[in-house]
Protein backbone atom coordinates (compact mmCIF):
# COMPACT_ATOMS: atom_id res chain seq x y z
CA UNK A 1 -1.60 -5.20 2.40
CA UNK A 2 -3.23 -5.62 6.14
CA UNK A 3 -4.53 -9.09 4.88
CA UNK A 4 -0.70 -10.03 3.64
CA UNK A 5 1.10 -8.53 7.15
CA UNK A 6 -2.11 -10.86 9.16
CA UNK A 7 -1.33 -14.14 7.10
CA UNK A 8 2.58 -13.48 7.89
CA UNK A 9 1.68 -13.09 11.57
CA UNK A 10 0.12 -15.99 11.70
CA UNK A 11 2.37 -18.17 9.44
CA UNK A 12 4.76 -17.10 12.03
CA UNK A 13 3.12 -18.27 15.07
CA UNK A 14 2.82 -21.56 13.49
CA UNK A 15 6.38 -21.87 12.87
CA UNK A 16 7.37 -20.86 16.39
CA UNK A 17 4.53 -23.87 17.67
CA UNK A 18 6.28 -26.34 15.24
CA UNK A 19 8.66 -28.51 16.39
CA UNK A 20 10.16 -30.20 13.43
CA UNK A 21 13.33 -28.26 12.29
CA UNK A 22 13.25 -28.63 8.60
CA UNK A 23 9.86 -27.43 8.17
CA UNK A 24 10.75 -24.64 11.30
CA UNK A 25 13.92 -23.82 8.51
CA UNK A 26 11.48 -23.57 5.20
CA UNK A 27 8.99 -21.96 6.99
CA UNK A 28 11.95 -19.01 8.27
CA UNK A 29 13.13 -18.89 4.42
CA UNK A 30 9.64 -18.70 3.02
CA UNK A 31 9.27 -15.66 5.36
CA UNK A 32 12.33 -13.97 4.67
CA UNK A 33 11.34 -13.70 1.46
CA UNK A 34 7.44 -12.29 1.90
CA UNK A 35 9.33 -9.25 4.09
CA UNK A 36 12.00 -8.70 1.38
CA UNK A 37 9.15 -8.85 -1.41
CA UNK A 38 7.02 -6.83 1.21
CA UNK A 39 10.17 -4.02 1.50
CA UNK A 40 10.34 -4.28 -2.35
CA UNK A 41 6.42 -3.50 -2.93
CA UNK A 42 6.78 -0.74 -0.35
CA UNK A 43 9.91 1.27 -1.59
CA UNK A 44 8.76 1.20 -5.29
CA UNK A 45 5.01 2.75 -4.19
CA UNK A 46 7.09 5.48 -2.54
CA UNK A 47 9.60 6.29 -5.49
């Protein structure tokens, strides 16, 4: 779980050094779904 929050952090320094928008855009959606997959994984060890 560290590991996966580390390689998030640093996927999302690299999209805030990028400057080409569509791959700034992917990059944004591709992350938006690790944290709601992340939320997911967390609320169903807890129930």
């Amino acid at each position: 779980m560290l590991y996966y929050a580390v390689s998030v952090y640093y996927h999302l320094k690299h999209i805030l050094k990028s400057s080409n928008q569509l791959l700034s855009a992917l990059s944004a959606a591709f992350f938006i779904l690790c944290v709601d997959f992340c939320r997911c994984r967390i609320l169903s060890c807890y129930q």
